[in-house]
PDB file of N, CA and C in Angstrom:
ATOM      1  N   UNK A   1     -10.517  -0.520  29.887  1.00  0.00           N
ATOM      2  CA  UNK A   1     -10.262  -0.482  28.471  1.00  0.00           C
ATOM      3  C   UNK A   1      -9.715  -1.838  28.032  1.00  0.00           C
ATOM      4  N   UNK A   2     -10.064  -2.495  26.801  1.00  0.00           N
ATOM      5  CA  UNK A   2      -9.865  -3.571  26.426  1.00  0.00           C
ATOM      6  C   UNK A   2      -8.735  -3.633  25.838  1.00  0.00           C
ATOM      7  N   UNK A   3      -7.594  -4.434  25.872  1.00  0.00           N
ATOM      8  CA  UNK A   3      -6.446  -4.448  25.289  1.00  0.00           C
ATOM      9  C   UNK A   3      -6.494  -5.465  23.936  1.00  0.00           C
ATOM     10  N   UNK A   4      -6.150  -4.546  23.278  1.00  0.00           N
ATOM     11  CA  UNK A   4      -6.027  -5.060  21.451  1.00  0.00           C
ATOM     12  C   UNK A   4      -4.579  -5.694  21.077  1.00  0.00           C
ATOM     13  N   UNK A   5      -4.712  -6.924  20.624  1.00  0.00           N
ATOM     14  CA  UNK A   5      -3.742  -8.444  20.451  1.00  0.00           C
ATOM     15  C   UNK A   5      -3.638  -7.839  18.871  1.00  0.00           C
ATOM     16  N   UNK A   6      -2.689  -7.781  18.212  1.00  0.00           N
ATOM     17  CA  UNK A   6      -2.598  -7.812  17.137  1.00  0.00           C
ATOM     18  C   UNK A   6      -2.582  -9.039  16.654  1.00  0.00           C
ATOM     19  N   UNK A   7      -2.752 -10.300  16.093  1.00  0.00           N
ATOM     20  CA  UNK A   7      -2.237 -11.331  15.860  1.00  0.00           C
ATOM     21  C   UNK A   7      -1.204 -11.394  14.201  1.00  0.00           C
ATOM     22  N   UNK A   8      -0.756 -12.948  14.465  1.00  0.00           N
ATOM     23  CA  UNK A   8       0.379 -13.184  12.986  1.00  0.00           C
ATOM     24  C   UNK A   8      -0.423 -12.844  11.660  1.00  0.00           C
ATOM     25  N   UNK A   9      -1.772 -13.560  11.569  1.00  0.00           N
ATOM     26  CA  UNK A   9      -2.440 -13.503  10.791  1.00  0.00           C
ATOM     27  C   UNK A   9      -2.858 -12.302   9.698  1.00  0.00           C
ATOM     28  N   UNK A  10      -3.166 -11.197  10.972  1.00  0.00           N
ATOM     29  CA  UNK A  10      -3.458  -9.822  10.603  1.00  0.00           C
ATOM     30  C   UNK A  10      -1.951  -9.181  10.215  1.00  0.00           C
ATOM     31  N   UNK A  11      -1.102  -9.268  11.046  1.00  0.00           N
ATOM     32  CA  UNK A  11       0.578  -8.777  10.229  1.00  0.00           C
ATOM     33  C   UNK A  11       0.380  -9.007   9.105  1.00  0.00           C
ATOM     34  N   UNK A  12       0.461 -10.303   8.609  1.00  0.00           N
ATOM     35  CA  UNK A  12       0.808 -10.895   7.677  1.00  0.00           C
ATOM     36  C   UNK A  12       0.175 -10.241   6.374  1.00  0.00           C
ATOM     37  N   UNK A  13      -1.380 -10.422   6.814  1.00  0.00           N
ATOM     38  CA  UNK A  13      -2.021  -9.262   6.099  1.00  0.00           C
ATOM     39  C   UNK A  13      -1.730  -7.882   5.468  1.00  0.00           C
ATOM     40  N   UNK A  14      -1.282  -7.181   6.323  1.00  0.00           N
ATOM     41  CA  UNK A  14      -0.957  -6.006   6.713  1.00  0.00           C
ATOM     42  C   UNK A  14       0.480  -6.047   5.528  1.00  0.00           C
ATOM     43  N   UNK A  15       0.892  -6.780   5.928  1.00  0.00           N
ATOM     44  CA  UNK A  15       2.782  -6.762   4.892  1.00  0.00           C
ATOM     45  C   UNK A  15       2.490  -7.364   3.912  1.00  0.00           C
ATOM     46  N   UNK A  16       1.384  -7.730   3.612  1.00  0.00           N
ATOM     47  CA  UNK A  16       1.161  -8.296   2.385  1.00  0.00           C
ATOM     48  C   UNK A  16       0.992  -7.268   1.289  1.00  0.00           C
ATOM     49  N   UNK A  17      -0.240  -6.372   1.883  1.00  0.00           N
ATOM     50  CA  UNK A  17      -0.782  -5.063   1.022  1.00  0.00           C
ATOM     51  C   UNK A  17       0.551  -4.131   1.066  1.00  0.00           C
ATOM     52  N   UNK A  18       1.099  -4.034   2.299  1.00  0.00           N
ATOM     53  CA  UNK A  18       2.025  -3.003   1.860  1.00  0.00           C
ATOM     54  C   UNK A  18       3.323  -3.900   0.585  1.00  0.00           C
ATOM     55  N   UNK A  19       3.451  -5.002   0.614  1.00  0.00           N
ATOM     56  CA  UNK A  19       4.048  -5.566  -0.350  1.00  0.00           C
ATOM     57  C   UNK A  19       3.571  -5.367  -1.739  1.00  0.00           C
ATOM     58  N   UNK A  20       2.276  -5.358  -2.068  1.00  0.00           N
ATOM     59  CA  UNK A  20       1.697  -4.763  -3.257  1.00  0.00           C
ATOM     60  C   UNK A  20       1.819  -3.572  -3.433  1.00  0.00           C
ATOM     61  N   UNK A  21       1.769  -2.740  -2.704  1.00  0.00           N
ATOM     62  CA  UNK A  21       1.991  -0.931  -2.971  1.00  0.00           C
ATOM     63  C   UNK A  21       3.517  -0.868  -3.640  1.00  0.00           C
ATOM     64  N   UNK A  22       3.973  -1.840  -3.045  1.00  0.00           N
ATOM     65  CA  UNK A  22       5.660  -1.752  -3.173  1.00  0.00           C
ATOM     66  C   UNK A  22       5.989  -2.088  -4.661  1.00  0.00           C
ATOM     67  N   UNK A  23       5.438  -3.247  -5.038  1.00  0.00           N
ATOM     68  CA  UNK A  23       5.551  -3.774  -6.241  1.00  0.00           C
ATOM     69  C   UNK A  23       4.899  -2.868  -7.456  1.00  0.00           C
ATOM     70  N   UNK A  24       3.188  -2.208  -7.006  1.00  0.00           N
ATOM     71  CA  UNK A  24       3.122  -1.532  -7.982  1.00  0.00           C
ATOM     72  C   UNK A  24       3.366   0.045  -8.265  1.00  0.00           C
ATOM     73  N   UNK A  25       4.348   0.474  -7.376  1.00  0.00           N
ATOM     74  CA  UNK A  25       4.913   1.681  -7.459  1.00  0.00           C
ATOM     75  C   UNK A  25       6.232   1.492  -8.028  1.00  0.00           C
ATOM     76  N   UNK A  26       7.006   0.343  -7.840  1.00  0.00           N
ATOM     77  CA  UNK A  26       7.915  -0.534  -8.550  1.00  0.00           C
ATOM     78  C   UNK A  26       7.791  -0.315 -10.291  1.00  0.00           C
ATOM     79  N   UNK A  27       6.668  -1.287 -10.399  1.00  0.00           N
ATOM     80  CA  UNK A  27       6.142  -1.463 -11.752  1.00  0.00           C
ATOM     81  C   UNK A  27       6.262   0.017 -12.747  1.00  0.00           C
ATOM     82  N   UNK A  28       4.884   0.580 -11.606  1.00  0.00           N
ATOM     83  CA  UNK A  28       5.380   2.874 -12.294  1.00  0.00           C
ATOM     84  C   UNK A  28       6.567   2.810 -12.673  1.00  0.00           C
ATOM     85  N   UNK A  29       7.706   2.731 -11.779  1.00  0.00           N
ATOM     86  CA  UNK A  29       8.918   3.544 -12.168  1.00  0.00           C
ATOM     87  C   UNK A  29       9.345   2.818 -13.188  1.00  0.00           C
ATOM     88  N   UNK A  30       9.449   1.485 -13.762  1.00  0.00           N
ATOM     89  CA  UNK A  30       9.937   0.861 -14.064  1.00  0.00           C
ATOM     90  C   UNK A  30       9.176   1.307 -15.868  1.00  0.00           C
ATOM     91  N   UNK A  31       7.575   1.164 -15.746  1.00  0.00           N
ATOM     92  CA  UNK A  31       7.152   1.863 -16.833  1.00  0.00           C
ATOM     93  C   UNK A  31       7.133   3.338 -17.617  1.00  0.00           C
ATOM     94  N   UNK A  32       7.483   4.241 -16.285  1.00  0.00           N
ATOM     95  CA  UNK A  32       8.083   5.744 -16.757  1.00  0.00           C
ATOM     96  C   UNK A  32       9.163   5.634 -17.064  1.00  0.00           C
ATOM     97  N   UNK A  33      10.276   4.807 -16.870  1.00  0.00           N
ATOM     98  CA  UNK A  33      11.565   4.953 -17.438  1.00  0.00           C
ATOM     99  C   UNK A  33      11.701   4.424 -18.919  1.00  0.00           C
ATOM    100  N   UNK A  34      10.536   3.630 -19.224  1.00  0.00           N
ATOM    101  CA  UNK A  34      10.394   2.659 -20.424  1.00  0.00           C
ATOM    102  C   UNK A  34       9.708   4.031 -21.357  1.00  0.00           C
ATOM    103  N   UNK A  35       8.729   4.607 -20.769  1.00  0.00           N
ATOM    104  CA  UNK A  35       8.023   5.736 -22.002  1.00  0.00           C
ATOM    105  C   UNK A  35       9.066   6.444 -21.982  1.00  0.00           C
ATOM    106  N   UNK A  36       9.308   7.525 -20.971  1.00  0.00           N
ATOM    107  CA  UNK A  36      10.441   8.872 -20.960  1.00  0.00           C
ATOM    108  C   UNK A  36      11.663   8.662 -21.547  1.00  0.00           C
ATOM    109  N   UNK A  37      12.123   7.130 -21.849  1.00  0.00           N
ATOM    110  CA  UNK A  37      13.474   6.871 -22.242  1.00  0.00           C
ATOM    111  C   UNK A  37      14.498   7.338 -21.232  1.00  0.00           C
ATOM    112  N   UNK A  38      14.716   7.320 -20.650  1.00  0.00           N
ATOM    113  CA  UNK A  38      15.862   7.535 -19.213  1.00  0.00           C
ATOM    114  C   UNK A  38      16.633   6.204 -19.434  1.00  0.00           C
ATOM    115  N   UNK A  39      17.593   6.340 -18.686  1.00  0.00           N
ATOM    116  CA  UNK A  39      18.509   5.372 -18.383  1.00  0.00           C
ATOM    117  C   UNK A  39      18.296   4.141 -17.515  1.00  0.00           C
ATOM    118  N   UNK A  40      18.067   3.343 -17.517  1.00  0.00           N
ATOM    119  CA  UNK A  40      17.700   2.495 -16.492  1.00  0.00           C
ATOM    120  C   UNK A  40      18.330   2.036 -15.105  1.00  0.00           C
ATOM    121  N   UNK A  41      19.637   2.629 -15.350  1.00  0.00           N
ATOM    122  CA  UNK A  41      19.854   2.699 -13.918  1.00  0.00           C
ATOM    123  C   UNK A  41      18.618   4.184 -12.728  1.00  0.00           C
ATOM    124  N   UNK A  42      18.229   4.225 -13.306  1.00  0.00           N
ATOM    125  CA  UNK A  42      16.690   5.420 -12.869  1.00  0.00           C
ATOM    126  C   UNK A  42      16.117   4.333 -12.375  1.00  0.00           C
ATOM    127  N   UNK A  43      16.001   3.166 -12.469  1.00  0.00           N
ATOM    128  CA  UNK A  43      15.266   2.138 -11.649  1.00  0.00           C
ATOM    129  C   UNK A  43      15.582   1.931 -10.448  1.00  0.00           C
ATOM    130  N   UNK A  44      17.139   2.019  -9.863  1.00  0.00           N
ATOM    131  CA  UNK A  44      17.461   1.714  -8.492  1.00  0.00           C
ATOM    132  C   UNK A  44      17.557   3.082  -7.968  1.00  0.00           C
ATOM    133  N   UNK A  45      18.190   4.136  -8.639  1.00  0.00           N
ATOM    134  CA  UNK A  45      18.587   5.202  -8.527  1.00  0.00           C
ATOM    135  C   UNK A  45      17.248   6.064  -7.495  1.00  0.00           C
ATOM    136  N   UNK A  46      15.784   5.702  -7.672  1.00  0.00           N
ATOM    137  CA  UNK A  46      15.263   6.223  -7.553  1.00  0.00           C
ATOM    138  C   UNK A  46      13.840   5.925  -6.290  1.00  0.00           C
ATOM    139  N   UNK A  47      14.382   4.819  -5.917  1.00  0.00           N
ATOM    140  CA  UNK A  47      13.578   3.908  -4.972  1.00  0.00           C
ATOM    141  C   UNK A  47      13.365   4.642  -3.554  1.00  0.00           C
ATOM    142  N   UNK A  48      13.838   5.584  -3.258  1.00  0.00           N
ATOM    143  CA  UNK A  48      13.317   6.526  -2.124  1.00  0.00           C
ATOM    144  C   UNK A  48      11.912   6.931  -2.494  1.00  0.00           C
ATOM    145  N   UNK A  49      11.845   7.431  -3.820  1.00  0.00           N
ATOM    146  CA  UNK A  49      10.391   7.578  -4.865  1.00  0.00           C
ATOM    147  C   UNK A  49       9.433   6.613  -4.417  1.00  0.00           C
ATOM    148  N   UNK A  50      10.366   5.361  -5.102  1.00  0.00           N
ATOM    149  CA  UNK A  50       9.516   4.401  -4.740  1.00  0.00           C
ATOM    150  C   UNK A  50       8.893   4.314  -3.301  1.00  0.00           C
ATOM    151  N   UNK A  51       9.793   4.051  -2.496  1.00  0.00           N
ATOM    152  CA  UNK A  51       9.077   3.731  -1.310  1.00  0.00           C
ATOM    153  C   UNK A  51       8.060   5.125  -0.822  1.00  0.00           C
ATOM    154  N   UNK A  52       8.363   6.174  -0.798  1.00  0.00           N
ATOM    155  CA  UNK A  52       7.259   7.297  -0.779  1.00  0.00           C
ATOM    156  C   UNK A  52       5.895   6.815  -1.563  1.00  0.00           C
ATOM    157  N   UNK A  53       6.072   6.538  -2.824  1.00  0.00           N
ATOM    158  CA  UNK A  53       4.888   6.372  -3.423  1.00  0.00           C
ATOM    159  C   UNK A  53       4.225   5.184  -3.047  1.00  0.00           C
ATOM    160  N   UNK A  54       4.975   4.090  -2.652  1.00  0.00           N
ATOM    161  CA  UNK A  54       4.110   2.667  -2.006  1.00  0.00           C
ATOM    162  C   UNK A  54       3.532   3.527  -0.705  1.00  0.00           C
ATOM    163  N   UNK A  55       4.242   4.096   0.080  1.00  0.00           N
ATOM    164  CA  UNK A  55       3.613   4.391   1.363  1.00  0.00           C
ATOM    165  C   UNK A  55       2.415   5.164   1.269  1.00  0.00           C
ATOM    166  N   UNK A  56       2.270   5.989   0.209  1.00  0.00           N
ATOM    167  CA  UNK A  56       0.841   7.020  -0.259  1.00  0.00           C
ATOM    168  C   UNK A  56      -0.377   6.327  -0.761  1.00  0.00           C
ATOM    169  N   UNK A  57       0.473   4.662  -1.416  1.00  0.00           N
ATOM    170  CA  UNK A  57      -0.181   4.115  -1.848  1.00  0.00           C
ATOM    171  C   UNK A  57      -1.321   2.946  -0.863  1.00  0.00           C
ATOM    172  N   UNK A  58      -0.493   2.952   0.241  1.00  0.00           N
ATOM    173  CA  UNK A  58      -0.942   1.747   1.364  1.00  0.00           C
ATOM    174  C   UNK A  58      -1.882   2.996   2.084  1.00  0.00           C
ATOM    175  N   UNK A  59      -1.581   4.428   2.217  1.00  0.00           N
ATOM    176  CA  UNK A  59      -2.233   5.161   3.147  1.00  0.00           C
ATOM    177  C   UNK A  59      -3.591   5.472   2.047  1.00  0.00           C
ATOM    178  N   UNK A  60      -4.087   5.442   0.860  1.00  0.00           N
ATOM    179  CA  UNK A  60      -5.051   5.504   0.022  1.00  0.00           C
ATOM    180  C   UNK A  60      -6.148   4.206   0.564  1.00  0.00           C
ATOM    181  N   UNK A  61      -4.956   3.055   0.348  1.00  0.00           N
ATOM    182  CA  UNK A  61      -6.063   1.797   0.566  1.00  0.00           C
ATOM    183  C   UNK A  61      -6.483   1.467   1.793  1.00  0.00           C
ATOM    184  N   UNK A  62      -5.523   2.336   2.976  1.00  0.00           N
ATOM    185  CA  UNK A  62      -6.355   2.086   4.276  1.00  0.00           C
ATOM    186  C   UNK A  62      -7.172   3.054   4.342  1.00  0.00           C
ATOM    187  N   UNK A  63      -7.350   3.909   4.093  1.00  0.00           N
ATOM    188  CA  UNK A  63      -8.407   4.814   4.347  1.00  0.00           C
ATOM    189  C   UNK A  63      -9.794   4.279   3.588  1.00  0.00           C
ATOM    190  N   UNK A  64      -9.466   4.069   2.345  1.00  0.00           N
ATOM    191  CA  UNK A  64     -10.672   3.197   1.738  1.00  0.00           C
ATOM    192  C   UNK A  64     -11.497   2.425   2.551  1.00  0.00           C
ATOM    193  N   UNK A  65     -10.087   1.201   3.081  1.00  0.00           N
ATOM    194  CA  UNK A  65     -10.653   0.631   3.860  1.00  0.00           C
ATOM    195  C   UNK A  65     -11.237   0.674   5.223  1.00  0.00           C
ATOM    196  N   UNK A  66     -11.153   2.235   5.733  1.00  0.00           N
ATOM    197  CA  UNK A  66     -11.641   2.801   6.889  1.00  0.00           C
ATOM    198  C   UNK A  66     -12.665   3.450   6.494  1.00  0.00           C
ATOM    199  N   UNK A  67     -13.213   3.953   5.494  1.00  0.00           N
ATOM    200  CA  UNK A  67     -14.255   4.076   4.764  1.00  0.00           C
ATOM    201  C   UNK A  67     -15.437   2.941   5.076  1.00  0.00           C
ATOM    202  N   UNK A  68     -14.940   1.568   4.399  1.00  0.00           N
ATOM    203  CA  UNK A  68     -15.843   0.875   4.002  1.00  0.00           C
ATOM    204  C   UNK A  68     -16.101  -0.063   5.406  1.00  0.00           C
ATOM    205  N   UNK A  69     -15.349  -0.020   6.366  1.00  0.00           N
ATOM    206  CA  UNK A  69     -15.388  -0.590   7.898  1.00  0.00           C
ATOM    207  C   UNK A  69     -16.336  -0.051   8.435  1.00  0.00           C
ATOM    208  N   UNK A  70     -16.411   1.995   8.566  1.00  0.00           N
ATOM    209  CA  UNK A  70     -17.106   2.874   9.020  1.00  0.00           C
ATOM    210  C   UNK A  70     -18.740   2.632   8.494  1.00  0.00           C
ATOM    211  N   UNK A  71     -19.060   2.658   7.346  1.00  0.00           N
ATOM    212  CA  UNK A  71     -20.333   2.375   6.804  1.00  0.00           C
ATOM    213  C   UNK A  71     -20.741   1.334   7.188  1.00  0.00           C
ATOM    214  N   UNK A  72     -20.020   0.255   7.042  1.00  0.00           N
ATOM    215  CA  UNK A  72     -20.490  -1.264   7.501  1.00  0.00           C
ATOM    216  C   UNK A  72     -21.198  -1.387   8.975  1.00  0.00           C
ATOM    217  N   UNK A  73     -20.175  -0.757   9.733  1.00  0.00           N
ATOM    218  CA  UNK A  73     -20.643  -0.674  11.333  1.00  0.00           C
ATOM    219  C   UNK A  73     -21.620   0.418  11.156  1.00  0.00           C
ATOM    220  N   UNK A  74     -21.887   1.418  10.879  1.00  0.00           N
ATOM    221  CA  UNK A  74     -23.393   2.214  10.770  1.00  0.00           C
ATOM    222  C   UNK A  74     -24.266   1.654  10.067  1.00  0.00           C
ATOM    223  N   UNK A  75     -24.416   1.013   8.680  1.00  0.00           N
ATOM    224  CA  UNK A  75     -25.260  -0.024   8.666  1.00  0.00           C
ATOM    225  C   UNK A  75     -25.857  -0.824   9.557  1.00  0.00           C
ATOM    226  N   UNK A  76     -25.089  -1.220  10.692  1.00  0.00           N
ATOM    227  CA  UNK A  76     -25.233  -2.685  11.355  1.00  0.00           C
ATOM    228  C   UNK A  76     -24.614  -3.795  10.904  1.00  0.00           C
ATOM    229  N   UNK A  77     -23.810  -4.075   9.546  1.00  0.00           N
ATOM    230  CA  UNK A  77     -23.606  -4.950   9.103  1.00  0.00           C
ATOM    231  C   UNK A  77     -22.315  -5.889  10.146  1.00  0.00           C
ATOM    232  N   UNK A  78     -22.568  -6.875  10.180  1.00  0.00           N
ATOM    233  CA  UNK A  78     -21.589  -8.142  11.066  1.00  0.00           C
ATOM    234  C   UNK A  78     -20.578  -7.771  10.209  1.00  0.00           C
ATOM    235  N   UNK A  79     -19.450  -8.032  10.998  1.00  0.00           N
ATOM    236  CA  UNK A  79     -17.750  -8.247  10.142  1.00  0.00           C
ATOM    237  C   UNK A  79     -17.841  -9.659   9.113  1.00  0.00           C
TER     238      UNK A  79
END
């Protein structure tokens, strides 16, 4: 069995997207507190939310992207 190297490159990758999930589940809360009128301490107050919803959000876009990997390789298509 072939042993799989993760490299910096691909991390980097990797914490990048989950850095976007972060920011735009961020953004949500930050815009539901702006419509609903809440208090804005609901912005820090509530970041367990947040991070749940970035994490649903990174597990959406990898699957996508296990989607579109899966077809590619049954195609035949090169990486």
């Amino acid at each position: 069995m072939k042993d799989r190297i993760i490299t910096a490159k691909h991390q980097k990758k990797e914490l990048r997207i989950l850095l976007y999930c972060f920011i735009v589940a961020f953004l949500l809360n930050i815009i539901s507190v702006i419509i609903y009128k809440t208090p804005l301490v609901e912005i820090f107050t509530q970041i367990g939310y947040i991070l749940a919803v970035s994490l649903v959000l990174y597990l959406f876009i990898f699957l996508i992207r296990l989607i579109i990997f899966l077809v590619k390789a049954l195609l035949g298509h090169p990486k």
